[in-house]
N, C-alpha and C. Protein backbone atom coordinates (compact mmCIF):
# COMPACT_ATOMS: atom_id res chain seq x y z
N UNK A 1 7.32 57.43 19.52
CA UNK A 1 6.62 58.28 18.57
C UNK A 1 6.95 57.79 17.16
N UNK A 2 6.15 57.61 16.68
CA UNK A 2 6.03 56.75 15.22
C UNK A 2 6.59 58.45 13.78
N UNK A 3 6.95 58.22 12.60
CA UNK A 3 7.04 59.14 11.51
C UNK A 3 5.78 59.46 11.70
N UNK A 4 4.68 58.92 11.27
CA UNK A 4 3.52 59.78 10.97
C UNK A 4 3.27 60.75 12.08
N UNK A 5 2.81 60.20 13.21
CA UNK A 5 3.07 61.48 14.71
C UNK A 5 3.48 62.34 14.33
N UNK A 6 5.01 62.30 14.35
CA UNK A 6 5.81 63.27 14.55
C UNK A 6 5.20 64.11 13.22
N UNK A 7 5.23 63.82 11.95
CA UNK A 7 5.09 64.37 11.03
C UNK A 7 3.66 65.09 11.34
N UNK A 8 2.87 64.77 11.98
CA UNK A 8 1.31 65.56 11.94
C UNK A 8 1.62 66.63 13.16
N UNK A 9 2.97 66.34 14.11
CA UNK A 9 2.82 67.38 15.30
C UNK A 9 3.64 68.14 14.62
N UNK A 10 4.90 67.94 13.58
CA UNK A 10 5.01 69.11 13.12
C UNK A 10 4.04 70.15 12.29
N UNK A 11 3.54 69.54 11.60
CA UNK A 11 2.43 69.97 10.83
C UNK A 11 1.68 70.92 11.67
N UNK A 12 1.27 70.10 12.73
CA UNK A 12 0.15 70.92 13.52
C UNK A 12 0.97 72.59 14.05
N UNK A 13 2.23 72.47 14.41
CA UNK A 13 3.14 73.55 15.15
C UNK A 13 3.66 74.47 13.53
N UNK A 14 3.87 74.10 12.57
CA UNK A 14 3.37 75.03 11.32
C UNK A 14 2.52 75.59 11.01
N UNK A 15 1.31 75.08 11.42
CA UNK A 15 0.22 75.47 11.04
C UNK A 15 -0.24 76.36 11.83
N UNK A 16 0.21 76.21 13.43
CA UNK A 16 -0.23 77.51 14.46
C UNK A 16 0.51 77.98 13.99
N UNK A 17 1.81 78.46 13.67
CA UNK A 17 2.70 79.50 13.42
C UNK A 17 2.04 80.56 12.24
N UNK A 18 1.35 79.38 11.57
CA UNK A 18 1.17 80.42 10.12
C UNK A 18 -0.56 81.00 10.30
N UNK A 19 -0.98 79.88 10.91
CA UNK A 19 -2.18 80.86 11.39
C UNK A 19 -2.24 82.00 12.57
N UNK A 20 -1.15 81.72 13.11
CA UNK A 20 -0.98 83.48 13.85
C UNK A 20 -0.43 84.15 12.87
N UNK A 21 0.44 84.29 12.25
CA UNK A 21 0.80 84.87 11.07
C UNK A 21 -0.23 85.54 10.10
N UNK A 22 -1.26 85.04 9.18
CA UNK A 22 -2.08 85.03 8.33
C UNK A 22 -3.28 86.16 10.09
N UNK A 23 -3.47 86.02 10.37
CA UNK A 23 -4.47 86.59 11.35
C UNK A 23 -3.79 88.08 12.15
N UNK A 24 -2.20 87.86 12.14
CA UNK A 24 -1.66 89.35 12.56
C UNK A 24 -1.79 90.42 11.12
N UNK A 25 -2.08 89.40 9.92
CA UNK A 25 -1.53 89.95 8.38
C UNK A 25 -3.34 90.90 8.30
N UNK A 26 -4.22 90.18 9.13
CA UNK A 26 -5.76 90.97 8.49
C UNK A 26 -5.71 92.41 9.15
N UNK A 27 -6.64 93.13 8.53
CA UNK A 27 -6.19 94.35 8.71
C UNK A 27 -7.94 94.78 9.51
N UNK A 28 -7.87 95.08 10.94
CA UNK A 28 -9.59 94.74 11.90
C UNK A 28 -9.48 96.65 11.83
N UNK A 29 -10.56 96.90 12.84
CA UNK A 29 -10.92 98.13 12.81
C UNK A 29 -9.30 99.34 13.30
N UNK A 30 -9.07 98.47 14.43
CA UNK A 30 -7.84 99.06 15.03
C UNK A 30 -6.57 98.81 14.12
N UNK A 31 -5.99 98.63 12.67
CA UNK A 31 -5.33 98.66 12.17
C UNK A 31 -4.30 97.41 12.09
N UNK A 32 -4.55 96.79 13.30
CA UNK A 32 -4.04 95.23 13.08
C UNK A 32 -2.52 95.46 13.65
N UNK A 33 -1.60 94.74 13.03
CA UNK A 33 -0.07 94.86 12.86
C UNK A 33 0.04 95.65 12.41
N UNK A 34 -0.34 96.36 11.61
CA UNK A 34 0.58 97.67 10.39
C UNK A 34 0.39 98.80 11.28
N UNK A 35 -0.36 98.70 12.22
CA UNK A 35 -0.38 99.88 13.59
C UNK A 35 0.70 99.54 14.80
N UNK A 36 1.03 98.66 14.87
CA UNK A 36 1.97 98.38 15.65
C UNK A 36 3.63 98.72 15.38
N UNK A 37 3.30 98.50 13.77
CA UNK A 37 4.63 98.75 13.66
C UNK A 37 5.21 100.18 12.49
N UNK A 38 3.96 100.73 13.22
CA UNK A 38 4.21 102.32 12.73
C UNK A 38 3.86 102.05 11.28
N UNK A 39 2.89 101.74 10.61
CA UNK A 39 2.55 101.79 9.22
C UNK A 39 1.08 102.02 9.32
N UNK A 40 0.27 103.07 10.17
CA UNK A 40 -1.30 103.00 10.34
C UNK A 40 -2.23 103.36 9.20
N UNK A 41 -1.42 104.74 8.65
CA UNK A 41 -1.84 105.11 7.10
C UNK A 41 -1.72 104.06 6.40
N UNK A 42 -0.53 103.19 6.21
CA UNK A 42 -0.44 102.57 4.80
C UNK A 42 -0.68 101.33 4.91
N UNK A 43 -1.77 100.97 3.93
CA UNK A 43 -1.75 99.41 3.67
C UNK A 43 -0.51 99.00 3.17
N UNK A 44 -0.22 97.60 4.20
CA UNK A 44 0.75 96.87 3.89
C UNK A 44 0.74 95.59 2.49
N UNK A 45 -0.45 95.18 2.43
CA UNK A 45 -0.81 94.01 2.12
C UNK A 45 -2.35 94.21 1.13
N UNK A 46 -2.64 94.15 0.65
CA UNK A 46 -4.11 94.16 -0.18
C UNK A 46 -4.89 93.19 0.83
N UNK A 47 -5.66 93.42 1.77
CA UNK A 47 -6.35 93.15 2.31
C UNK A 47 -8.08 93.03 2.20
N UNK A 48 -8.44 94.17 1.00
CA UNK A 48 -9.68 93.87 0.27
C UNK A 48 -10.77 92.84 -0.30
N UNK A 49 -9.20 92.28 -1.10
CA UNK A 49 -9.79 90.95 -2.29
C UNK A 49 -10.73 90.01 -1.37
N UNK A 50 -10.39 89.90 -0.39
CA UNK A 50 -10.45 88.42 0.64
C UNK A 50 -9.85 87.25 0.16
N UNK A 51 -8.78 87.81 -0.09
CA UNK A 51 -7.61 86.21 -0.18
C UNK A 51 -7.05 86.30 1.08
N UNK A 52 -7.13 86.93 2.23
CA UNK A 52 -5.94 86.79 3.41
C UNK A 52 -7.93 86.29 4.23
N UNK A 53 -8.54 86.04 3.70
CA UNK A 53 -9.64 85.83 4.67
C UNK A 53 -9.85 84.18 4.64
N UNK A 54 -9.80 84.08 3.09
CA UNK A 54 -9.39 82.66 2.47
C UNK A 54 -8.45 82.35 2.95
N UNK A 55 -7.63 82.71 3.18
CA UNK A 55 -6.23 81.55 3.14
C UNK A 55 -6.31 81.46 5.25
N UNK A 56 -6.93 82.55 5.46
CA UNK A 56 -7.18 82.16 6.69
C UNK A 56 -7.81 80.96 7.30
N UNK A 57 -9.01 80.83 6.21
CA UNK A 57 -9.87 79.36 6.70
C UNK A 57 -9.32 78.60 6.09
N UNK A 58 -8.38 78.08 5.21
CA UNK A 58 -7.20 77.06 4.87
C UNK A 58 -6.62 76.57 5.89
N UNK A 59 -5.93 77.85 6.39
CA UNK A 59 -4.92 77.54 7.30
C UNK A 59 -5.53 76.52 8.49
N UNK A 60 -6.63 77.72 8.95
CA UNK A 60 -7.72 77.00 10.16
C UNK A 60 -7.99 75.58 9.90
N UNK A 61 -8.46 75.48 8.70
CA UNK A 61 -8.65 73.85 8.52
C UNK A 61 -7.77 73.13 8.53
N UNK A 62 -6.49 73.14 8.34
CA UNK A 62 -5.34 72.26 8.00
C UNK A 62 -4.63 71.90 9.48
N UNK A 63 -4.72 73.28 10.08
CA UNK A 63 -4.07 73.29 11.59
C UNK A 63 -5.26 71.96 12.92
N UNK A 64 -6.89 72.25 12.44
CA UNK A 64 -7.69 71.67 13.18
C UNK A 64 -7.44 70.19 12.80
N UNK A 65 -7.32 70.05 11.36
CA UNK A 65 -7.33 68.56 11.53
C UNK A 65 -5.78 67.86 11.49
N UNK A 66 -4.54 68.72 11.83
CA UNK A 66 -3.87 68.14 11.95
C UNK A 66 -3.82 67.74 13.58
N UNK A 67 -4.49 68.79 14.22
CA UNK A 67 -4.56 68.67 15.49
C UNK A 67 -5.75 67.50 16.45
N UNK A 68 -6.28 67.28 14.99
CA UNK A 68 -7.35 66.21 15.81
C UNK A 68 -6.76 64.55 15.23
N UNK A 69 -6.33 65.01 14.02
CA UNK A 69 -5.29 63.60 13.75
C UNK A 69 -4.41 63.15 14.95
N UNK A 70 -3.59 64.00 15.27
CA UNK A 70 -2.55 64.00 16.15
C UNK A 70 -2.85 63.64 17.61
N UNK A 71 -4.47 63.81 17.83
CA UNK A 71 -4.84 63.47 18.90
C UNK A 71 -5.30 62.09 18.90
N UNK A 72 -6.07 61.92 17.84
CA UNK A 72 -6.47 60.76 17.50
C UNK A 72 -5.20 59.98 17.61
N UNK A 73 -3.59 59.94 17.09
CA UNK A 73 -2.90 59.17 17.03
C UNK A 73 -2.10 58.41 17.92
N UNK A 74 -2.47 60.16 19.46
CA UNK A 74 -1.66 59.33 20.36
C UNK A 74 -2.00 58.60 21.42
C-alpha cells in the first residue's frame, strides 16, 4: 500500500465518520438525535439556516470521491 492509498483510505474512513455525524446532527420530522437523547423540545443546533444541509453535501462529496479515488487506486 503506497502513502497516497493509505492517505485517501483514511480520508475516505473520516469522511464516513463525519458524514454519519453531520446527518445524526439534521433535525427530520421525528426529531433526529436530539430525541434520542432526551432533548425533543430543544433545538440543539440551528438547523434552519441550511448550513448543516450544506456541509452535508460537502461532506458527501469529499467522502464519494475519496472513495472512488481509492478504488481507482487499488
Amino acid at each position: 500500500m503506497t502513502v497516497i492509498t493509505g492517505a485517501i483510505a483514511v480520508l475516505a474512513l473520516v469522511g464516513a465518520a463525519l458524514l454519519i455525524a453531520v446527518i445524526l446532527l439534521q433535525q427530520p420530522q421525528s426529531g433526529g438525535l436530539a430525541g434520542v437523547l432526551g432533548h425533543a423540545g430543544e433545538p440543539v443546533f440551528d438547523t434552519s439556516s441550511g448550513a448543516i444541509r450544506r456541509l452535508t453535501s460537502v461532506v458527501a462529496a469529499v467522502w464519494i470521491t475519496a472513495c472512488a479515488a481509492h478504488a481507482f487506486l487499488i
